[in-house]
Protein backbone atom coordinates (compact mmCIF):
# COMPACT_ATOMS: atom_id res chain seq x y z
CA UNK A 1 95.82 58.03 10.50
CA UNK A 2 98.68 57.78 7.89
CA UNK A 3 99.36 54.56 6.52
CA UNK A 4 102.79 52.89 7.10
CA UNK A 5 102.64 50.29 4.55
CA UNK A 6 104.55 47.53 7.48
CA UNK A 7 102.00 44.38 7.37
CA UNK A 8 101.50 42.81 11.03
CA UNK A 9 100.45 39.11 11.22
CA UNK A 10 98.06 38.71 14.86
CA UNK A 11 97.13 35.14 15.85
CA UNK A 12 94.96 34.39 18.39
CA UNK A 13 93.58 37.93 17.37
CA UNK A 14 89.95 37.47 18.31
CA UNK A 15 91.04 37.27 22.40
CA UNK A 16 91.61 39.51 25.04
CA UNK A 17 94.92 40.18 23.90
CA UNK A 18 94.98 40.11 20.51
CA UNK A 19 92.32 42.34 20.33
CA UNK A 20 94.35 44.89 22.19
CA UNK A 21 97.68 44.39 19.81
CA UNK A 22 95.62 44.36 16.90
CA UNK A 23 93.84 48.12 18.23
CA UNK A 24 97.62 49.23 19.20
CA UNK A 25 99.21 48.64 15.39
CA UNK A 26 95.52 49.91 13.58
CA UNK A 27 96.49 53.20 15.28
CA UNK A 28 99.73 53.18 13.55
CA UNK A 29 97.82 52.73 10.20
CA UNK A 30 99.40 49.73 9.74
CA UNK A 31 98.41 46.42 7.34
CA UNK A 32 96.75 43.65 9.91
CA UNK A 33 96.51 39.98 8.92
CA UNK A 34 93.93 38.56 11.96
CA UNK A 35 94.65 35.12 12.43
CA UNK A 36 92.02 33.00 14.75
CA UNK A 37 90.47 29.86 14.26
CA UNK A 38 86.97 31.01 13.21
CA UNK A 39 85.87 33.79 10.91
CA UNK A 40 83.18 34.79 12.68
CA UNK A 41 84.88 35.33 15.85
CA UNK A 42 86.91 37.80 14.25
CA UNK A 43 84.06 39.42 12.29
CA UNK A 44 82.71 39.43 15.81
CA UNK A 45 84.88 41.10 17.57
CA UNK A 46 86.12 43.64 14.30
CA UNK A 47 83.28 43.55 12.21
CA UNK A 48 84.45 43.86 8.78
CA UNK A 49 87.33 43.92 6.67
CA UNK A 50 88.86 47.08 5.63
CA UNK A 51 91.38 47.77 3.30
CA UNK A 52 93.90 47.30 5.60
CA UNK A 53 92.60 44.91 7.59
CA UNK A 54 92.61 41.12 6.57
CA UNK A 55 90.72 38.30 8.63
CA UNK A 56 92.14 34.20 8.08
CA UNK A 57 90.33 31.59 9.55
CA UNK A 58 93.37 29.04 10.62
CA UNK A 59 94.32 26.38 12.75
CA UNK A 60 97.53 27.18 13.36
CA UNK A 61 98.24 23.58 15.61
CA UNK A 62 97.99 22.37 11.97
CA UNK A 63 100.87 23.49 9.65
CA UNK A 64 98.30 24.00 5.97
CA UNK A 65 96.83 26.68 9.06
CA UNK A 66 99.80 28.76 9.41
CA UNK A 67 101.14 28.42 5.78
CA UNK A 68 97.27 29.73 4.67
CA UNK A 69 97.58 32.49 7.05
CA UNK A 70 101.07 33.71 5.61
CA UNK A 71 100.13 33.10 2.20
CA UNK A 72 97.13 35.66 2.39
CA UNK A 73 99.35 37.97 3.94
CA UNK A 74 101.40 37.90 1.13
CA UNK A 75 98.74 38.01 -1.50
CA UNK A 76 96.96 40.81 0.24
CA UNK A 77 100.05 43.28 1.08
CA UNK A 78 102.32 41.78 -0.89
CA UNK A 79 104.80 41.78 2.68
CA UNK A 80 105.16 40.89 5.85
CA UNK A 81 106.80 42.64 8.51
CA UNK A 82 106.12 41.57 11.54
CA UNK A 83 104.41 38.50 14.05
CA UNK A 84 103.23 38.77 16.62
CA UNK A 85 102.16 35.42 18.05
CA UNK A 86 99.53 35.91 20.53
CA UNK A 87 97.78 32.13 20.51
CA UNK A 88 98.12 30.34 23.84
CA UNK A 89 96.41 29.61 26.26
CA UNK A 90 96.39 28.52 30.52
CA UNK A 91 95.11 26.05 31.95
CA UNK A 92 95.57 24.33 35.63
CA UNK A 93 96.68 20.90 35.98
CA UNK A 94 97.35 18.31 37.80
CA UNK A 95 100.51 16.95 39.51
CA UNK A 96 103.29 16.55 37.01
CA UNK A 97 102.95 12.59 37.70
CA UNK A 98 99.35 12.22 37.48
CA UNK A 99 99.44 14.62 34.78
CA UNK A 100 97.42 13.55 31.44
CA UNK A 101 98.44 13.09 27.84
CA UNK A 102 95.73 15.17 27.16
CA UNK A 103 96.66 17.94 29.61
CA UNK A 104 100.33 18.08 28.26
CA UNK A 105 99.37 18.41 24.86
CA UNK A 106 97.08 20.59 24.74
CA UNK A 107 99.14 23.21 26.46
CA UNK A 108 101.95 22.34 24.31
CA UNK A 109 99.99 22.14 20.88
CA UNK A 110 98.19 25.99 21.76
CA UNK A 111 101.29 27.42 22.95
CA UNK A 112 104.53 25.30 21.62
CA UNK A 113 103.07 24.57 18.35
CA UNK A 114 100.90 27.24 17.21
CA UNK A 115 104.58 29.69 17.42
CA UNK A 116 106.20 26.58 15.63
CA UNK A 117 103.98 26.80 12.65
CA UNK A 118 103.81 29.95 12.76
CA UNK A 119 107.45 30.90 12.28
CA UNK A 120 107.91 28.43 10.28
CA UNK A 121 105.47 29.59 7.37
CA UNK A 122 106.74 33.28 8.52
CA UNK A 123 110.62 33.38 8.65
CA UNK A 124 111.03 32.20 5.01
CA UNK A 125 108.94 35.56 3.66
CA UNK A 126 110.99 37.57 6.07
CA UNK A 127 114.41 36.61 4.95
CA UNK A 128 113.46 37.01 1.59
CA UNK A 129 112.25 40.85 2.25
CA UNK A 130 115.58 41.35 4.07
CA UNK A 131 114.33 41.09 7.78
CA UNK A 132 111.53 41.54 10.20
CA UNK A 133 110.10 41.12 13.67
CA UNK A 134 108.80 38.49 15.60
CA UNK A 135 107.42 38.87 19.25
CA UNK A 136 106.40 35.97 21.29
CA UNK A 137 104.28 35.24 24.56
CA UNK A 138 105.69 33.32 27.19
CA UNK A 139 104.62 34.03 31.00
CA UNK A 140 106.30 35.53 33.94
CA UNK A 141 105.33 32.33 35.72
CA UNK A 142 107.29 30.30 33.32
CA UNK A 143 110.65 31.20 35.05
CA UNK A 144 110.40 28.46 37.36
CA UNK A 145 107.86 25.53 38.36
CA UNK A 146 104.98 26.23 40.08
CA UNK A 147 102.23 23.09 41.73
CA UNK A 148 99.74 22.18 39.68
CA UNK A 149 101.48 24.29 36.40
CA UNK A 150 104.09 22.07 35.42
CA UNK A 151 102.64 21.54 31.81
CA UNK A 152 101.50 24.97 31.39
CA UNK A 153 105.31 26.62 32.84
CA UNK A 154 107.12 24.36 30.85
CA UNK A 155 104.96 25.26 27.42
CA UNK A 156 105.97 28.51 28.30
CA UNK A 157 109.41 27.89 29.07
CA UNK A 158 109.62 26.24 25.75
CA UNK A 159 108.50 29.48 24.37
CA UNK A 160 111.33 31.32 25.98
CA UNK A 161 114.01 29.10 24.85
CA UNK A 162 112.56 29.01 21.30
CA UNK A 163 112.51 33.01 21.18
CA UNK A 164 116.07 33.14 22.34
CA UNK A 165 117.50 30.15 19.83
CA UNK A 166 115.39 32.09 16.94
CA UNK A 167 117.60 35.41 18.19
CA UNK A 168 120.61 33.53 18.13
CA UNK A 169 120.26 31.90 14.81
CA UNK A 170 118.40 35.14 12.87
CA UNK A 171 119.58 38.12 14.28
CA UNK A 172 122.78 37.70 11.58
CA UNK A 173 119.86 38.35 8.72
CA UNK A 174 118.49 41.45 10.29
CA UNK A 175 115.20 39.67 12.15
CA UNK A 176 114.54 40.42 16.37
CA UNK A 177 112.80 37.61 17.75
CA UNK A 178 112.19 38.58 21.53
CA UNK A 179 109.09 37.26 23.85
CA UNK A 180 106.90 39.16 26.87
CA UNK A 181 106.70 37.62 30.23
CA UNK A 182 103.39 39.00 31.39
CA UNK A 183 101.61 38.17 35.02
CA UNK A 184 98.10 38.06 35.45
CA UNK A 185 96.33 39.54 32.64
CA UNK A 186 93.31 41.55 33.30
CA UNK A 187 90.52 40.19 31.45
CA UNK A 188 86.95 39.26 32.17
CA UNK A 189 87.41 35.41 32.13
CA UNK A 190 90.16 36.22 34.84
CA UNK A 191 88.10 38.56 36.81
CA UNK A 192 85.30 35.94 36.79
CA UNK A 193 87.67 32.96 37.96
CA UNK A 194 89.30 35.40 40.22
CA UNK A 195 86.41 37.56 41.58
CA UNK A 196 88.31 38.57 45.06
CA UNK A 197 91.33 39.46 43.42
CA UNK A 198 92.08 43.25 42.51
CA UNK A 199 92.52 43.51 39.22
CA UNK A 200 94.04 47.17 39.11
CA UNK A 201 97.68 44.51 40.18
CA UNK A 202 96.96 42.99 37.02
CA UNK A 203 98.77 43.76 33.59
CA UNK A 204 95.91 45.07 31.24
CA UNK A 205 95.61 44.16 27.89
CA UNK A 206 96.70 47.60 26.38
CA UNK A 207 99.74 48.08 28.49
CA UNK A 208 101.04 44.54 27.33
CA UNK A 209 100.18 45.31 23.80
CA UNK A 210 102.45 48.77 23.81
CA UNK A 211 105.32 46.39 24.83
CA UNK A 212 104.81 44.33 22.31
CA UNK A 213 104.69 46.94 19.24
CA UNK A 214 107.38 48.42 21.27
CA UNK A 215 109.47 45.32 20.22
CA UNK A 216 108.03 45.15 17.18
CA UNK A 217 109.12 48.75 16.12
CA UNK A 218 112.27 50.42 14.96
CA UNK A 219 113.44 51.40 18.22
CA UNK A 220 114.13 47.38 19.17
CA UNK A 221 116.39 47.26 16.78
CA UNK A 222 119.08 46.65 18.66
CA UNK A 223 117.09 44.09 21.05
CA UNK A 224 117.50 40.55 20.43
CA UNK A 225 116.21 37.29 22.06
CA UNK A 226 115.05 39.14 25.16
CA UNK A 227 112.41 38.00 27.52
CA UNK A 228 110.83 40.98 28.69
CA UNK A 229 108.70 40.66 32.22
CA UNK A 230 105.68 42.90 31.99
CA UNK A 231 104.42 42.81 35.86
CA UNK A 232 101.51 43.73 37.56
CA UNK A 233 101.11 46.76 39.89
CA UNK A 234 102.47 46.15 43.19
């Protein structure tokens, strides 16, 4: 493995997902900040630091979260190069009139929020260094309302609107903000909720994460504020 010396910033890295970004930039030899909200999930799940692998314990729905989480970046490598926000979550709900305060904002806070903070202790450091990337998570099912979703499609659209106004206002200062649209996701909290589905329709983990370092890498360069749908077989 040859080291690239570009630093990566992975929230939500202890999940499903993040696990699988966070395996698809270590092959690069590239500098990983994990971001999740306990320590010894990621310790779990990665067992140790390495020299070029960090772990931060943050809540990113508060702002001192995301600010720590850049700040060790910095202090660690000095740089960084790239986010990749992976926090969110899903979670049914009710009808959009019955549905609860509680309901709304959680799915706001863990998907709408988390990417709020995040950028916002991220960009700064970025347009310092002369530019960067930033790849988002939306949903494929966020492209219109769905029953019983109407909190969760509309964190999500938020998501795809934010990625496209950060393109629009950064893209000028050398930084690609674009999002992935993914459908089901194969993972075994899915599978379990899901158990007569087939999962080989699903999108696994791995293929998503390729997209994403795909728009994280050099050859994006010339992609900005896209939403990219990453589909299941068919």
């Amino acid at each position: 493995m040859v080291h690239n010396d570009r630093t990566v910033i992975v929230t939500g890295a202890a999940g499903n997902l993040g696990q699988a970004v966070a395996q698809a930039f270590a092959g690069m030899g590239t500098n990983l900040v994990l971001v999740d909200l306990e320590r010894k999930r990621l310790e779990r799940v990665f067992e140790a630091e390495t020299d070029q692998r960090a772990f931060v314990a943050a809540n990113l729905i508060e702002m001192s979260g995301a600010t720590a989480a850049a700040q060790a970046a910095i202090e660690r490598f000095g740089r960084i190069d790239v986010l990749c926000n992976i926090a969110g979550g899903f979670r049914m709900g009710e009808m959009v009139h019955e549905t609860s305060d509680r309901n709304w904002d959680f799915l706001f806070d863990i998907n709408t929020r988390t990417l709020l903070h995040a950028v916002r202790a991220v960009v700064p450091h970025m347009l310092s260094a002369g530019g960067g990337k930033i790849v988002n998570v939306g949903a494929f099912a966020a492209q219109r309302g769905a029953a019983q979703m109407g909190a969760y499609t509309a964190s999500k659209a938020a998501v795809i609107r934010l990625t496209e106004a950060m393109a629009a206002e950064l893209r000028e200062r050398s930084i690609n903000v674009n999002c992935v649209l993914p459908t089901i996701i194969d993972t075994p909290e899915n599978r379990a909720a899901m158990p007569k589905a087939d999962p080989a329709r699903w999108v696994a983990p791995a293929d998503l994460a390729s997209v994403i370092a795909f728009l994280a890498s050099d050859a994006a360069r010339a992609v900005h504020g896209a939403a990219l749908p990453v589909t299941a077989l068919s």
